[in-house]
N, C-alpha and C. Protein backbone atom coordinates (compact mmCIF):
# COMPACT_ATOMS: atom_id res chain seq x y z
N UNK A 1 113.08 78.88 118.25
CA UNK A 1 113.11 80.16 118.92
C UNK A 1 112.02 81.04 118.33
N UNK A 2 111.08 81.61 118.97
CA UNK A 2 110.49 82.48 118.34
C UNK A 2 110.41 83.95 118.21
N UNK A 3 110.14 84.40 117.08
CA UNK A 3 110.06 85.78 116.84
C UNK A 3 109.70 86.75 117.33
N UNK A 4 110.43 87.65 118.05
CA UNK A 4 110.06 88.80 118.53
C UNK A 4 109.15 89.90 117.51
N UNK A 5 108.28 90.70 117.80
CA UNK A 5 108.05 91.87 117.02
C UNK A 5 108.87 92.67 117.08
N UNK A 6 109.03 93.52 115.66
CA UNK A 6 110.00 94.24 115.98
C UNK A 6 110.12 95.83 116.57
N UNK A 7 108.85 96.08 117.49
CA UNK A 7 108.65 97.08 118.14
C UNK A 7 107.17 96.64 118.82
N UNK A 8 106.64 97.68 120.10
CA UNK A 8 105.82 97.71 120.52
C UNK A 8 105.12 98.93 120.53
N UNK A 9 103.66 99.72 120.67
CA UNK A 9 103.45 100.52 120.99
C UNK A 9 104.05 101.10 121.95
N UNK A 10 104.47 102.83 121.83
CA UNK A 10 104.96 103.26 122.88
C UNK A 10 106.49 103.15 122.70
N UNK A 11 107.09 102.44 121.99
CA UNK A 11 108.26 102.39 121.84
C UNK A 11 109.22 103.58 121.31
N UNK A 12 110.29 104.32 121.94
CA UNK A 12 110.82 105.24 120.88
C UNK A 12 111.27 104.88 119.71
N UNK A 13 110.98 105.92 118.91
CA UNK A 13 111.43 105.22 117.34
C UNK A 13 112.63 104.73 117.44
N UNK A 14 113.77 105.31 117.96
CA UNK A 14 115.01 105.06 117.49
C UNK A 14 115.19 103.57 117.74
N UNK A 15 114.15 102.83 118.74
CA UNK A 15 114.82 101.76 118.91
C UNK A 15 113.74 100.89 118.42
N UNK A 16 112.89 101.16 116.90
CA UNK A 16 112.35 99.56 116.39
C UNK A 16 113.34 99.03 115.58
N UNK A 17 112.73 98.07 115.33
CA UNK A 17 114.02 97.33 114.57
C UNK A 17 113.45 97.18 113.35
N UNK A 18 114.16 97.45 112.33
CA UNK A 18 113.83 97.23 110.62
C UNK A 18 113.52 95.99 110.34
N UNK A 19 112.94 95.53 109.54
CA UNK A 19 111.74 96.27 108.78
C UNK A 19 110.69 96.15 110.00
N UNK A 20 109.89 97.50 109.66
CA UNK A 20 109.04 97.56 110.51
C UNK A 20 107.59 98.92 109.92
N UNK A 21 106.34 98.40 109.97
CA UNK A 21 105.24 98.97 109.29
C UNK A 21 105.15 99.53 110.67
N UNK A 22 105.46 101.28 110.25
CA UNK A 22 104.76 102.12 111.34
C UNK A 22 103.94 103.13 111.09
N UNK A 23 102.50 103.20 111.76
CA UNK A 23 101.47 103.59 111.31
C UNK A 23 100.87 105.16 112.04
N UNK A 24 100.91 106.18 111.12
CA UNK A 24 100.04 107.40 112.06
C UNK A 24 98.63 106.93 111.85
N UNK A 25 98.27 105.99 113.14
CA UNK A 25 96.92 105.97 112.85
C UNK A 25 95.94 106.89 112.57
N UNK A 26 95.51 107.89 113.64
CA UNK A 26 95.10 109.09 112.90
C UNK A 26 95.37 109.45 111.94
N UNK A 27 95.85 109.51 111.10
CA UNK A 27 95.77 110.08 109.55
C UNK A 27 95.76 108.71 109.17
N UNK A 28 96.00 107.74 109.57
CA UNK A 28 95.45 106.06 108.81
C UNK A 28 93.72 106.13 108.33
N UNK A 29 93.15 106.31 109.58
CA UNK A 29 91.87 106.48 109.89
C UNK A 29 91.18 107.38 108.76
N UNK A 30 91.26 108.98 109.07
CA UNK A 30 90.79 109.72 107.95
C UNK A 30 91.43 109.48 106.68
N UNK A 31 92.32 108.75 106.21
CA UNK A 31 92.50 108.90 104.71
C UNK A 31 91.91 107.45 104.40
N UNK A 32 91.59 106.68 105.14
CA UNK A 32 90.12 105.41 105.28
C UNK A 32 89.19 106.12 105.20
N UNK A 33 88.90 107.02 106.03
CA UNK A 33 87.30 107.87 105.39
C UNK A 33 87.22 108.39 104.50
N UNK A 34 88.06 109.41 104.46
CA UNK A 34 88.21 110.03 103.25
C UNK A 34 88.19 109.77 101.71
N UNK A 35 88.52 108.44 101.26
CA UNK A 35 88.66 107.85 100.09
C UNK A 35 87.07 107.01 100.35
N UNK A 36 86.33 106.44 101.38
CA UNK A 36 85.22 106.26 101.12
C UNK A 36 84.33 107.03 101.27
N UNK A 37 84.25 108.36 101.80
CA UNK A 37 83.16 109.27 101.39
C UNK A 37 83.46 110.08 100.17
N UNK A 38 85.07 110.23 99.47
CA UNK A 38 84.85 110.56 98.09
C UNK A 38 84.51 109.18 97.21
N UNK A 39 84.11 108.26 97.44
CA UNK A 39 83.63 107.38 96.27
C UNK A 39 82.45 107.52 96.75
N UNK A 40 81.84 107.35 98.09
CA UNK A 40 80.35 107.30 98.34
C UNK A 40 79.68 108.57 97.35
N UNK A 41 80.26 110.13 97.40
CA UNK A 41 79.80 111.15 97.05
C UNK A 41 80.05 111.23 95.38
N UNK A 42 80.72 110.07 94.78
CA UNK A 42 80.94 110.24 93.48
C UNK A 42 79.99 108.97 92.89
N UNK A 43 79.55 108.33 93.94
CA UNK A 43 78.52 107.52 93.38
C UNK A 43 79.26 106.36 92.87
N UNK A 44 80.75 105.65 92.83
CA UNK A 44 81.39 104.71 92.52
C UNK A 44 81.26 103.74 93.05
N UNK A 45 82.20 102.81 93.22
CA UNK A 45 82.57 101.77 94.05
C UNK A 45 83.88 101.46 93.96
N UNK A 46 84.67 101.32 95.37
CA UNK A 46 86.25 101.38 95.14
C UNK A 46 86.47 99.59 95.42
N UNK A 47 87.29 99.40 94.90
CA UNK A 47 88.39 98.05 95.13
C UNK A 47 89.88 98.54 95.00
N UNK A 48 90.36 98.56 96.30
CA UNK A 48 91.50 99.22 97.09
C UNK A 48 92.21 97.71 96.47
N UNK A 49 93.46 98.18 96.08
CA UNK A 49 94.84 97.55 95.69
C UNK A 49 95.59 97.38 96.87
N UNK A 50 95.73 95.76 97.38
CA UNK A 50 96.47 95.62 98.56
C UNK A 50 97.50 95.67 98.42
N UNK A 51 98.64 96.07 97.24
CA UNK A 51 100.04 95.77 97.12
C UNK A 51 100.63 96.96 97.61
N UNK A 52 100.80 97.24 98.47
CA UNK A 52 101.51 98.73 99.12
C UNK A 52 101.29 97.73 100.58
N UNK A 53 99.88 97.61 101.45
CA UNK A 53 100.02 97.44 102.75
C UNK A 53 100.22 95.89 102.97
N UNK A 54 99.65 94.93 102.03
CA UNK A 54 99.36 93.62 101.94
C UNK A 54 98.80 93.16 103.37
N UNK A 55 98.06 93.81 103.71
CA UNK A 55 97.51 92.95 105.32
C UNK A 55 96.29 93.21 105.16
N UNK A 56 95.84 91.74 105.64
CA UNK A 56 94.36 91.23 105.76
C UNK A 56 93.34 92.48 106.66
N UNK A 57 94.06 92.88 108.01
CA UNK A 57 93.42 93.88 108.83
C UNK A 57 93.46 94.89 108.27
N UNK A 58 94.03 95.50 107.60
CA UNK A 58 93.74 97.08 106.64
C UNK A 58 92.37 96.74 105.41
N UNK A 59 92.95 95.73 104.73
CA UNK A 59 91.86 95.18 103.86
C UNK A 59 90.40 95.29 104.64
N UNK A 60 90.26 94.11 105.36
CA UNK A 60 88.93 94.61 106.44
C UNK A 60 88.65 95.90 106.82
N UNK A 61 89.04 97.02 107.28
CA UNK A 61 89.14 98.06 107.65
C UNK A 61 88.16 98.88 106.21
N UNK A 62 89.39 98.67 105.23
CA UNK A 62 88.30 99.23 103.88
C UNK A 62 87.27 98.62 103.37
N UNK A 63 86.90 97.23 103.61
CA UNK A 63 85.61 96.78 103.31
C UNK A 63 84.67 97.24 104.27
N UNK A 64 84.94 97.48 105.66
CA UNK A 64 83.79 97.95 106.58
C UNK A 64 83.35 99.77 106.04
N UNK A 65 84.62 100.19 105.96
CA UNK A 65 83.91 101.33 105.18
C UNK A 65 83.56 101.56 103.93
N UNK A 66 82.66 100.49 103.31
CA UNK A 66 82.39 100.36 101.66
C UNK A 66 83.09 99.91 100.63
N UNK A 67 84.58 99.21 100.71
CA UNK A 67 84.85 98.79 99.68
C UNK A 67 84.61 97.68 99.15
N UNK A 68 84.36 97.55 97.88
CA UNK A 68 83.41 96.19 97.48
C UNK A 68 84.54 94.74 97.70
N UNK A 69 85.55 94.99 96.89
CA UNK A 69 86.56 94.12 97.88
C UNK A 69 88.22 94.13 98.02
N UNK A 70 88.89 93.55 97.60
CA UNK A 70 90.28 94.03 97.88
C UNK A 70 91.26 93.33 95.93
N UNK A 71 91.90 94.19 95.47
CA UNK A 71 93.02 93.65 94.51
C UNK A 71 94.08 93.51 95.06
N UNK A 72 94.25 92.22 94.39
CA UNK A 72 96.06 92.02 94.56
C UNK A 72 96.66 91.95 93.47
N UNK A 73 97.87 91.34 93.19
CA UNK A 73 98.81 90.93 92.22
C UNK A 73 99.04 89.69 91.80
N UNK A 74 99.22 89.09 92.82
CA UNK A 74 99.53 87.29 92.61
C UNK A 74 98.58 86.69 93.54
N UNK A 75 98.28 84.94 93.34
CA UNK A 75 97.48 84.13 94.05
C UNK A 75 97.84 84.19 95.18
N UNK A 76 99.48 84.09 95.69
CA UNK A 76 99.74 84.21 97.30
C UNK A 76 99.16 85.02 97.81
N UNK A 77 99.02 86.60 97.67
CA UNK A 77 98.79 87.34 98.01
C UNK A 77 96.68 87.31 98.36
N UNK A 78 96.35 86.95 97.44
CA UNK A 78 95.08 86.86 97.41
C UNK A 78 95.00 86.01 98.52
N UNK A 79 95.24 84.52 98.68
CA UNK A 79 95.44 83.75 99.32
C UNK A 79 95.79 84.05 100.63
N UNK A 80 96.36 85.13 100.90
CA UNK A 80 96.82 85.75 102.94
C UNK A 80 95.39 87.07 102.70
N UNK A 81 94.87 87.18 102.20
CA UNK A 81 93.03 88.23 102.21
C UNK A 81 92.37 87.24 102.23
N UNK A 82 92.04 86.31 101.51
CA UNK A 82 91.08 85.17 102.22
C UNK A 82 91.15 84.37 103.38
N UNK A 83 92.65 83.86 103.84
CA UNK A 83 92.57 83.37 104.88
C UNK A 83 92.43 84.21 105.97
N UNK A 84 92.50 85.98 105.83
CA UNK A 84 92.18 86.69 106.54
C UNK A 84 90.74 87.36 106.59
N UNK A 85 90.08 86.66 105.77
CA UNK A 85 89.01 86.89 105.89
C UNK A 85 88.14 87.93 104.90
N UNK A 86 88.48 88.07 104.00
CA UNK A 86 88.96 89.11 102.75
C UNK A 86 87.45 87.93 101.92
N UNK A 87 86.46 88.21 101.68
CA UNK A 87 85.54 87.54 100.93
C UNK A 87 85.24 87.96 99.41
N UNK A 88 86.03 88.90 98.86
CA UNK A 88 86.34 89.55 98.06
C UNK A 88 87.28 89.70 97.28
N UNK A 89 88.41 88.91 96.04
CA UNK A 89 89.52 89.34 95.79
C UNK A 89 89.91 88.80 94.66
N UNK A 90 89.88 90.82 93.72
CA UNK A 90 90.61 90.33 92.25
C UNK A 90 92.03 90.03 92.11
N UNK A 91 92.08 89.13 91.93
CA UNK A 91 93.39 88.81 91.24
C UNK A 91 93.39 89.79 89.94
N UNK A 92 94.56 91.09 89.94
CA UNK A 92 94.62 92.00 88.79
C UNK A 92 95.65 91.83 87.86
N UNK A 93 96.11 90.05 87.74
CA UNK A 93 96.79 89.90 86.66
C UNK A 93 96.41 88.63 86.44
N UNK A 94 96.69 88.23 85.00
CA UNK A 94 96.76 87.21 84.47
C UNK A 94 97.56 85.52 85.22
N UNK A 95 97.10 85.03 85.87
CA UNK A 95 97.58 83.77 85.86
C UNK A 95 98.01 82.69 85.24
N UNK A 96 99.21 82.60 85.36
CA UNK A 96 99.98 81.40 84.33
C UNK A 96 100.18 80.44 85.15
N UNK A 97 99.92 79.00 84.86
CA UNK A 97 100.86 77.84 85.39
C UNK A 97 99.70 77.27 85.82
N UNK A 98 99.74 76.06 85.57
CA UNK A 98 98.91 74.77 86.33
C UNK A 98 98.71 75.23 88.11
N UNK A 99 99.78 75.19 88.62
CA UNK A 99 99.91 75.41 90.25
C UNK A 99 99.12 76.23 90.72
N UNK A 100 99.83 77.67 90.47
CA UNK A 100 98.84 78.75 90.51
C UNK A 100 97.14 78.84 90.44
N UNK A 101 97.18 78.28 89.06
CA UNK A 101 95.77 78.34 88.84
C UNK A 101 95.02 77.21 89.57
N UNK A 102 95.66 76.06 89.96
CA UNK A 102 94.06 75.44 91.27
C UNK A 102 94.12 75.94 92.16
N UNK A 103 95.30 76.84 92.68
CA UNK A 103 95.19 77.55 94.30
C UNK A 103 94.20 78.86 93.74
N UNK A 104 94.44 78.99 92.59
CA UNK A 104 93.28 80.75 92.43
C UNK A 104 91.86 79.48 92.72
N UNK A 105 91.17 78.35 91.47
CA UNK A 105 90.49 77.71 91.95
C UNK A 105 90.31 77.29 93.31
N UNK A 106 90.80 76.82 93.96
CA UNK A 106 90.44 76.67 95.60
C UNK A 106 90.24 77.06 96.08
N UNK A 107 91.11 78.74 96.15
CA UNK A 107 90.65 79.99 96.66
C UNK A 107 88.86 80.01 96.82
N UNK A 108 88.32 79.93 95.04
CA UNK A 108 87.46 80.31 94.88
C UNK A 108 86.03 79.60 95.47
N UNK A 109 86.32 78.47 96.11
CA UNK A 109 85.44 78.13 96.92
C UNK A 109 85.57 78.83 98.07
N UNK A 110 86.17 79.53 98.74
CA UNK A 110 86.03 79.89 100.24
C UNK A 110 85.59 81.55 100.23
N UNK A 111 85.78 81.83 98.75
CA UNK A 111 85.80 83.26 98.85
C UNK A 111 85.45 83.72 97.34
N UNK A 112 85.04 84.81 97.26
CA UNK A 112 85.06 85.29 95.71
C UNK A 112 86.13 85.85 95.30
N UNK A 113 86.72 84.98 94.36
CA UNK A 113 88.34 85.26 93.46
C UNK A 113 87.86 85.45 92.71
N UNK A 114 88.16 86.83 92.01
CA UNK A 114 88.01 86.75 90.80
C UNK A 114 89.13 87.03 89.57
N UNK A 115 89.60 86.02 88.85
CA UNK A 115 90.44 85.79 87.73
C UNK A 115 90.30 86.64 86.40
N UNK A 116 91.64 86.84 86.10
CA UNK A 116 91.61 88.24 84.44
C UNK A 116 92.11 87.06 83.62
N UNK A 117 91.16 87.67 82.36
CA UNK A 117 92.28 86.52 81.31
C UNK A 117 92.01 87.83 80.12
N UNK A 118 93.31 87.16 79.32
CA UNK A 118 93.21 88.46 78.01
C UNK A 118 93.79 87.28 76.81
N UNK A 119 93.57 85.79 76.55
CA UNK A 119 93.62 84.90 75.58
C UNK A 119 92.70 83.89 76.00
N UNK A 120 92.44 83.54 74.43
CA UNK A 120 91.69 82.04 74.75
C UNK A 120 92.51 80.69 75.69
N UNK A 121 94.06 80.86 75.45
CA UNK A 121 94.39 79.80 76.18
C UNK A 121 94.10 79.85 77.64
N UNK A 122 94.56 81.15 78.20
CA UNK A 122 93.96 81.51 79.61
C UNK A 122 92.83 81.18 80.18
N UNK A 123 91.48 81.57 79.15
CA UNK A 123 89.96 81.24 79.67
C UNK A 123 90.60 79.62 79.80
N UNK A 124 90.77 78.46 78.89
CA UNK A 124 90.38 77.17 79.16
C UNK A 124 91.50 76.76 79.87
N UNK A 125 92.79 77.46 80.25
CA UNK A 125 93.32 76.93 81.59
C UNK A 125 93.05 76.81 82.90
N UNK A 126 91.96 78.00 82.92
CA UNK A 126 91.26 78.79 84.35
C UNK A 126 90.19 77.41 84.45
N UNK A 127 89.42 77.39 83.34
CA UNK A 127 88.22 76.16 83.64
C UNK A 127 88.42 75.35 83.91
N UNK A 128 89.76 74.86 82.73
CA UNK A 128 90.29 73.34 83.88
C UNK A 128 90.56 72.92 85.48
N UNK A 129 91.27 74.31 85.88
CA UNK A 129 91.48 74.13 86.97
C UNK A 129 90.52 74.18 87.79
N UNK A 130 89.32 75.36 87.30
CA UNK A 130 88.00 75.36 88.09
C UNK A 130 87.11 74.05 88.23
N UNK A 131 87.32 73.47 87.05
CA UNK A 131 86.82 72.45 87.15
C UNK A 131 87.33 70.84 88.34
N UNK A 132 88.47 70.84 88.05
CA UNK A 132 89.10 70.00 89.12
C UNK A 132 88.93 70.25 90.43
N UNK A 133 88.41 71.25 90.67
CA UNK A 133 88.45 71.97 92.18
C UNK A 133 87.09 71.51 92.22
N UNK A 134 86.09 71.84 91.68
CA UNK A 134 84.22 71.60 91.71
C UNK A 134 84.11 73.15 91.82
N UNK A 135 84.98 74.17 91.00
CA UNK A 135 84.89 75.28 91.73
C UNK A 135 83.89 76.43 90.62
N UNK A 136 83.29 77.45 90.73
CA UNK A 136 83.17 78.10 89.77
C UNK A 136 83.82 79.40 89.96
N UNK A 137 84.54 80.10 89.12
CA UNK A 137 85.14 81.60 89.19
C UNK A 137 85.01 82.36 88.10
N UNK A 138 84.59 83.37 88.96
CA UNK A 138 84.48 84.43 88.03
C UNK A 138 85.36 85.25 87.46
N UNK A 139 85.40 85.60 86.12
CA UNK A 139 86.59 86.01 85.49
C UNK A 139 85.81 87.28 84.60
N UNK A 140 86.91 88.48 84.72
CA UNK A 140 87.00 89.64 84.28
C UNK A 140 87.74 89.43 82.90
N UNK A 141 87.22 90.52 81.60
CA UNK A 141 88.49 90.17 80.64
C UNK A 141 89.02 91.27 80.62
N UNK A 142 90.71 91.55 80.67
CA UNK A 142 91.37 92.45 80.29
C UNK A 142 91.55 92.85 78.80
N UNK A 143 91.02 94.37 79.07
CA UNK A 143 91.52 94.78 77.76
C UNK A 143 92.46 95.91 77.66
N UNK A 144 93.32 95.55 76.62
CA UNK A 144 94.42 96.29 76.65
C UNK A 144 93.80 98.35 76.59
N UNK A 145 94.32 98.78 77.03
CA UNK A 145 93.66 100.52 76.72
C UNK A 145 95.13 101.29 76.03
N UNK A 146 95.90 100.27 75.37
CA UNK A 146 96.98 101.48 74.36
C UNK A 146 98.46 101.15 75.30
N UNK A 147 98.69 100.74 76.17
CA UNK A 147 100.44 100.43 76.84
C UNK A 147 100.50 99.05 75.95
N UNK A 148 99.85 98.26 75.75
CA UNK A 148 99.95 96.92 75.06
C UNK A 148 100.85 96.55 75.53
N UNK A 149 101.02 96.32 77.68
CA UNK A 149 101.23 95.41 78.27
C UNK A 149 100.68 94.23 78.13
N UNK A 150 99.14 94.66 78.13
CA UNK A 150 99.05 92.98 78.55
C UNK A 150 97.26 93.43 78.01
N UNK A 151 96.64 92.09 77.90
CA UNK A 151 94.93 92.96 77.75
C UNK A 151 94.93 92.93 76.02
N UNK A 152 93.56 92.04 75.98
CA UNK A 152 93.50 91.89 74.58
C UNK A 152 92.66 93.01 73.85
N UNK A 153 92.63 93.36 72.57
CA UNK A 153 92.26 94.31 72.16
C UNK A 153 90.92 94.63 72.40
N UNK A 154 90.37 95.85 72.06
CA UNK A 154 89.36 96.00 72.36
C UNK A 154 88.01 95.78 71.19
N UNK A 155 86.79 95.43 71.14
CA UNK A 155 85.94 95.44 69.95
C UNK A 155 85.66 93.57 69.87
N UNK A 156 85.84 93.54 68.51
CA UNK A 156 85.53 92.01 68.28
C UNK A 156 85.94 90.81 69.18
N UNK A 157 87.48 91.34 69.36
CA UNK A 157 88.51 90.11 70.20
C UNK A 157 87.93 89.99 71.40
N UNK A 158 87.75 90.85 71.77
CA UNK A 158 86.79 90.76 73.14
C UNK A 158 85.74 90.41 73.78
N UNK A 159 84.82 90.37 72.59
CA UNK A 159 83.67 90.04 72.70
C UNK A 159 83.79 88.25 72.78
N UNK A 160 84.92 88.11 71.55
CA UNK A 160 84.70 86.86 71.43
C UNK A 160 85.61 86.41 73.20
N UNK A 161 86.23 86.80 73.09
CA UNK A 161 86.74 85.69 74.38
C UNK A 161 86.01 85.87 75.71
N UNK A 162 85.18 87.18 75.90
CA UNK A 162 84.12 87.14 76.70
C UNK A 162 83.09 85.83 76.38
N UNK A 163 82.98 85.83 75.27
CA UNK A 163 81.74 84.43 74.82
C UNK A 163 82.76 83.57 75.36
N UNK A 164 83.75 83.61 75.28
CA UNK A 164 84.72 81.91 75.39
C UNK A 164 84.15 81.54 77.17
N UNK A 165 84.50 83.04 77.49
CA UNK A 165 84.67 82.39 79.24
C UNK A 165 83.10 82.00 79.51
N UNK A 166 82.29 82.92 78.86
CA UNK A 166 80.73 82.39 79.16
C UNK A 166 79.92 81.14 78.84
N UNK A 167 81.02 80.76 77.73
CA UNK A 167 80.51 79.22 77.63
C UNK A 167 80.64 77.91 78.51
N UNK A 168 81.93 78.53 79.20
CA UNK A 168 82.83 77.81 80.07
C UNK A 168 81.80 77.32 81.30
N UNK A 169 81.42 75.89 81.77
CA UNK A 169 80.72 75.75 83.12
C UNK A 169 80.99 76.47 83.85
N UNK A 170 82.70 76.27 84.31
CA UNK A 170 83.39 76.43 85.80
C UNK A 170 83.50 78.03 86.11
N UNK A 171 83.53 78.63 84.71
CA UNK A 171 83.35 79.72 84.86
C UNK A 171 82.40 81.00 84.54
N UNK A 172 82.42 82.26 85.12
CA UNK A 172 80.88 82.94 85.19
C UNK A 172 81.64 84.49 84.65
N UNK A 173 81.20 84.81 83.63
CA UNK A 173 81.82 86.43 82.92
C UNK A 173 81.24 87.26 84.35
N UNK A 174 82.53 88.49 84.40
CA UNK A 174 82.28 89.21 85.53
C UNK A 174 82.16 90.32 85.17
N UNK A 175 82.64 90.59 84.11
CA UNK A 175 83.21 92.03 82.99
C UNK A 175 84.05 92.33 82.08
């Protein structure tokens, strides 16, 4: 049986059916401009966090108006921006697990993934997997800034595991 949407344009509210993403486009639109002509006028570059809308067509939307590319949270997520066409996408956490990490690798042939690591075991789990893929990815290092969630310290430790990932074939230091 297949799935109905659960509303149409034009529909009165009272009758969409939950869950349901409903959009004032007009104010969708300008607060899309708006956030890229305040980065254009601040001279930045934004990478919009998809975890609030998670859709490939909003993502596009902010890359056409200047965003360099899209963050997520997890590989799935990255993984529905590339197959949507998303050529752009940090992964903004650390990846654990064999699995995970050849789908971030695989990813990274079709698209630019780019992977965080904040330990040495991380950099040479990422390569392995990059490597099994034929893939190369680029990896950011997290550094912790004082919550000491997550993110390795800042100064020496850093430097060195920046050298770790740069030694790495499969992989290419991003920052």
């Amino acid at each position: 049986m297949p799935t109905l949407p659960p509303a149409h344009p034009g529909l009165p509210l009272a009758e969409v059916d939950t869950p349901a993403l409903i959009v004032d486009l007009d104010a969708f639109e300008r607060n899309l401009k708006r956030m890229a002509d305040a980065a254009a006028a601040a001279g930045v570059r934004v990478r919009p966090h998809a975890k609030t809308h998670k859709s490939p067509i909003i993502a596009q939307k902010q890359v056409a108006l200047g965003a360099t590319g899209i963050c997520c949270q997890k590989v799935s997520e990255a993984a529905i921006m590339v197959e949507g066409g998303i050529r752009d996408v940090l992964v903004s956490n650390e990846v654990i697990g064999a699995r995970k990490l050849d789908r971030l690798a695989a990813l990274s042939r079709q698209a630019r993934v780019i992977g965080c690591v904040d330990d040495p075991l991380g950099v040479s789990q990422l390569a392995a997997a990059a490597e099994r893929h034929g893939a190369r990815v680029d990896v950011v290092v997290e550094i912790n800034v004082g919550a000491s969630r997550c993110g390795i310290d800042p100064g020496a430790p850093a430097v060195a595991l920046a050298q770790a990932v740069a030694r790495e074939k499969h992989l290419r230091f991003a920052g």
